[in-house]
N, C-alpha and C. Protein backbone atom coordinates (compact mmCIF):
# COMPACT_ATOMS: atom_id res chain seq x y z
N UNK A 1 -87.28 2.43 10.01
CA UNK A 1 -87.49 1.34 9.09
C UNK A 1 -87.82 0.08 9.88
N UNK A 2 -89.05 -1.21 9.25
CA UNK A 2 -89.17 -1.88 10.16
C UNK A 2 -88.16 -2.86 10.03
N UNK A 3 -88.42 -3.90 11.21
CA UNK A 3 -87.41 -4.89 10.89
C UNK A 3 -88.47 -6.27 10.88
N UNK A 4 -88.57 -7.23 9.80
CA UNK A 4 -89.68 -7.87 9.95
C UNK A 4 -88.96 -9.52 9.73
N UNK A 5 -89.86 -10.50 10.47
CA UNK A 5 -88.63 -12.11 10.82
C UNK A 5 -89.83 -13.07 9.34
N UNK A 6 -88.96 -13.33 8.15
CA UNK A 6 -89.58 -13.94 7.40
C UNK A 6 -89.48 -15.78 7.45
N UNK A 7 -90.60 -16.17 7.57
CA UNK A 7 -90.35 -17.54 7.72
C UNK A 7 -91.37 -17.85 6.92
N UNK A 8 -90.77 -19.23 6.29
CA UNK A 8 -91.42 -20.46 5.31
C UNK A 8 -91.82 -21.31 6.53
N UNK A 9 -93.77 -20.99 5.51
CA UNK A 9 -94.32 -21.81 6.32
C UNK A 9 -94.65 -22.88 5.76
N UNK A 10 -93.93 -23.66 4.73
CA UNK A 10 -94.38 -25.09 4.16
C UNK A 10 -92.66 -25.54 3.79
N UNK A 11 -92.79 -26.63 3.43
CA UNK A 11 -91.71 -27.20 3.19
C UNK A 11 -92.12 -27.37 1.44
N UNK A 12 -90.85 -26.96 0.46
CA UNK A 12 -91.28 -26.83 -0.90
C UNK A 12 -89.69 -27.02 -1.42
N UNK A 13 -89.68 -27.93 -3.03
CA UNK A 13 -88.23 -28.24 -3.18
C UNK A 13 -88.89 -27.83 -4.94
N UNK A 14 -87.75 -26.79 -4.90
CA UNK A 14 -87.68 -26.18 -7.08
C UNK A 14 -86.28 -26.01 -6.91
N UNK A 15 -85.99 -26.31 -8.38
CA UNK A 15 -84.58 -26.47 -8.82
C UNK A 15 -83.37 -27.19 -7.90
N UNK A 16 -83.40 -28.32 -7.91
CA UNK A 16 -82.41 -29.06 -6.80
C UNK A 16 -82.21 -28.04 -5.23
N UNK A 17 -83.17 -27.02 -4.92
CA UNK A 17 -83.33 -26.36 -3.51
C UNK A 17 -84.65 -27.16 -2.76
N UNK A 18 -83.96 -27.38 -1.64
CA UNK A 18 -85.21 -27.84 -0.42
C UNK A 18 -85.37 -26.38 0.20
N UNK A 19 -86.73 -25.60 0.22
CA UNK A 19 -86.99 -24.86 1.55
C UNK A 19 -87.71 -25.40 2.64
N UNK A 20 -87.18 -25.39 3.53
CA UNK A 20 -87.89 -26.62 4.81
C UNK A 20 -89.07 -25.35 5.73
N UNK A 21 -89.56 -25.91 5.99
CA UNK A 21 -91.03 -24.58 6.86
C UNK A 21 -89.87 -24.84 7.97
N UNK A 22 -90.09 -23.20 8.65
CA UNK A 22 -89.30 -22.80 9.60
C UNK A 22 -88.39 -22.25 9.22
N UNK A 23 -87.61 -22.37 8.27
CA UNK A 23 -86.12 -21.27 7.87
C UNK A 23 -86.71 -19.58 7.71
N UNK A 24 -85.79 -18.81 8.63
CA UNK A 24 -86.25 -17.75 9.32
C UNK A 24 -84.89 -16.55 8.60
N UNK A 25 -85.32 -15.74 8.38
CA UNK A 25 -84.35 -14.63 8.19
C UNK A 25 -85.31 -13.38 8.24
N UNK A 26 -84.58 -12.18 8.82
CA UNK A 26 -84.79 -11.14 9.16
C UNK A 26 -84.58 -9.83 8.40
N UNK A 27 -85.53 -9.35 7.70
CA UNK A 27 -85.26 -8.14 6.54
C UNK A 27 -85.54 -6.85 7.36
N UNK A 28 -85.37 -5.82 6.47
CA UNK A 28 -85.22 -4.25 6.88
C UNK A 28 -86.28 -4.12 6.27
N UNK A 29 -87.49 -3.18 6.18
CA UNK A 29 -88.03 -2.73 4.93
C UNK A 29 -88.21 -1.04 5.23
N UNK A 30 -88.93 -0.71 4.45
CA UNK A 30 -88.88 0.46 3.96
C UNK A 30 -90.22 1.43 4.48
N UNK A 31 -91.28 0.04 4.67
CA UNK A 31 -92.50 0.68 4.75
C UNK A 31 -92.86 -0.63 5.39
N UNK A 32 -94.07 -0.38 5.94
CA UNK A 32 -94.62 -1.65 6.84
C UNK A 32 -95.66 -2.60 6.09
N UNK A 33 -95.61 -2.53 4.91
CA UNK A 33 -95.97 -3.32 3.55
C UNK A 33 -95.11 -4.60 3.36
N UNK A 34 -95.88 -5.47 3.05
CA UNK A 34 -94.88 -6.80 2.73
C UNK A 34 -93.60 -6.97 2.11
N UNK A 35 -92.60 -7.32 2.65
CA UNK A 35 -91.14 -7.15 2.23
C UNK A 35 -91.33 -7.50 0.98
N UNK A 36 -92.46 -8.37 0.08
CA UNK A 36 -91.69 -8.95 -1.20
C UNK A 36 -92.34 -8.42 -2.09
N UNK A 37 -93.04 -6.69 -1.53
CA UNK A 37 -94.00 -5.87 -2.48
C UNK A 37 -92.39 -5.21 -3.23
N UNK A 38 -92.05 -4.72 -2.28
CA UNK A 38 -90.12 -3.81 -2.19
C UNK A 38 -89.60 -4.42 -3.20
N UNK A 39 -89.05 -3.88 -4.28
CA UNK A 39 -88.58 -4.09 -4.89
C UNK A 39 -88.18 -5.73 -5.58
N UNK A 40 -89.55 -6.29 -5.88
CA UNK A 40 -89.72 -7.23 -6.07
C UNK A 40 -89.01 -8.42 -4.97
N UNK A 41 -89.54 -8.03 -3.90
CA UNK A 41 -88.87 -9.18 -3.14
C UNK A 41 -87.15 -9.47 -2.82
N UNK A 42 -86.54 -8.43 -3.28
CA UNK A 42 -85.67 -8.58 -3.69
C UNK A 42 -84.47 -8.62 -2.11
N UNK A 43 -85.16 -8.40 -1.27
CA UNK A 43 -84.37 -7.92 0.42
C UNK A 43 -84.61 -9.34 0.92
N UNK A 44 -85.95 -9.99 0.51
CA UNK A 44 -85.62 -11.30 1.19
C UNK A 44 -84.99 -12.27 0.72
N UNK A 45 -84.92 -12.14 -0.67
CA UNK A 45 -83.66 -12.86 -1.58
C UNK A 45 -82.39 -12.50 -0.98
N UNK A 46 -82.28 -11.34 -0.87
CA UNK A 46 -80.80 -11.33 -0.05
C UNK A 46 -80.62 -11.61 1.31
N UNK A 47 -82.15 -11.66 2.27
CA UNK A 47 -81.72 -12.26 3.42
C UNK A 47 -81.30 -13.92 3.34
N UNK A 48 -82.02 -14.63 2.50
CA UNK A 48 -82.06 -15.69 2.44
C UNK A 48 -80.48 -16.45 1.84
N UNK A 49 -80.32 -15.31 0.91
CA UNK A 49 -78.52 -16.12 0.41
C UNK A 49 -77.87 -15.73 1.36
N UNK A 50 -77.70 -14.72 2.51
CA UNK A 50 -77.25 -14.62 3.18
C UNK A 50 -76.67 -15.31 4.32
N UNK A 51 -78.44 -16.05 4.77
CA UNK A 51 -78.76 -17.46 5.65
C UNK A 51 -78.23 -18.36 5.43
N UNK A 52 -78.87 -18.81 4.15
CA UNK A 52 -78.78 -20.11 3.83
C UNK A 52 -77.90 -20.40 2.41
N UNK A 53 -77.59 -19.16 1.99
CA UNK A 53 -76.36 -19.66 1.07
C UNK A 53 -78.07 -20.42 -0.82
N UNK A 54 -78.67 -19.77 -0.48
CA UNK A 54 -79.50 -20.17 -2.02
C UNK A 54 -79.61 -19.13 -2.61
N UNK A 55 -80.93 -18.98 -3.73
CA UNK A 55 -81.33 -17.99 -4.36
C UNK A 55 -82.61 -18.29 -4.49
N UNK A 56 -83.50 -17.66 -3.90
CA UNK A 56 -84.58 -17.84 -3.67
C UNK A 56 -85.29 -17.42 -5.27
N UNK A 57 -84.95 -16.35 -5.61
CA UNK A 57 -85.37 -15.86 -7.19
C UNK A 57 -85.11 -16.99 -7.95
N UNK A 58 -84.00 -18.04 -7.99
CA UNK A 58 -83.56 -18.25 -9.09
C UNK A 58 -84.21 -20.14 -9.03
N UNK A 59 -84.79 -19.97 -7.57
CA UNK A 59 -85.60 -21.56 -7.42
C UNK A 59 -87.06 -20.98 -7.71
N UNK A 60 -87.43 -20.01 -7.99
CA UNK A 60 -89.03 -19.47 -7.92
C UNK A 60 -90.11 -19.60 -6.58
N UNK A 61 -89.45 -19.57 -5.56
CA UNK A 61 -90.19 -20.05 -4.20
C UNK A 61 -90.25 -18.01 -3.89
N UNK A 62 -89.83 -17.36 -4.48
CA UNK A 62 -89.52 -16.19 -3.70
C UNK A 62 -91.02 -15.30 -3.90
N UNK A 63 -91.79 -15.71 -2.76
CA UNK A 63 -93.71 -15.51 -3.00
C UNK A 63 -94.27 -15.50 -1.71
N UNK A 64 -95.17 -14.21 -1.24
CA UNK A 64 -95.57 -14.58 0.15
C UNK A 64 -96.36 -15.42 0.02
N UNK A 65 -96.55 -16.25 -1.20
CA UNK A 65 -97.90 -17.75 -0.17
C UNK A 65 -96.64 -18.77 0.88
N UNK A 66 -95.57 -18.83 0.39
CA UNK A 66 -94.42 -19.84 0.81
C UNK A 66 -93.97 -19.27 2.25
N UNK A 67 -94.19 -17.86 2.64
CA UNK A 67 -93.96 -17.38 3.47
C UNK A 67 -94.70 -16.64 5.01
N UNK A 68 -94.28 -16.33 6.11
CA UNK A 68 -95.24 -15.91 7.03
C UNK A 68 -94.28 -14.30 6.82
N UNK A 69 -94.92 -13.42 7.62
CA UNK A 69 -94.04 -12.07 8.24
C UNK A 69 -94.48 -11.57 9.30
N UNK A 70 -93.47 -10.96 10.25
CA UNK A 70 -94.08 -10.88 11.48
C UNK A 70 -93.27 -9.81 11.59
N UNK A 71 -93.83 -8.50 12.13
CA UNK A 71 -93.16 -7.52 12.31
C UNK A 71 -92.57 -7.30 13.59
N UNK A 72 -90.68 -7.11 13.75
CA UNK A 72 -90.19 -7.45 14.97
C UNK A 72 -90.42 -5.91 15.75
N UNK A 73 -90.00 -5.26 15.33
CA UNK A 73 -90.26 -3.83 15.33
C UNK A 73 -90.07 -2.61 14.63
């Protein structure tokens, strides 16, 4: 399974959440397809409350335009 490093590449603020470009968290996926094809995104929502303690679903930022992916291995 890969392991891929998701980072916001803009700085964007919905629902009293700031995402600042650069906040980085690290998902598992399943297939080497974009983490936020998987089950609606739903692994980087949990990397991210994990990180940073938000909800990426529940501010609507949870979208690869807001995001980069880089496959670690």
């Amino acid at each position: 399974m890969p392991l891929v490093k998701v980072t916001a590449n803009r700085t964007a603020i919905s629902n009293g959440v700031r995402l600042e470009k650069g906040m980085t968290a690290q998902v598992v996926t399943k297939n080497s397809s974009s983490p936020f094809v998987e089950n609606g995104g739903l692994a980087v929502a949990e990397a991210f409350q994990r990180v940073y303690g938000f909800d990426l679903k529940k501010t609507g930022l949870l979208s690869s335009t807001y995001f980069d992916v880089i496959k670690i291995s």
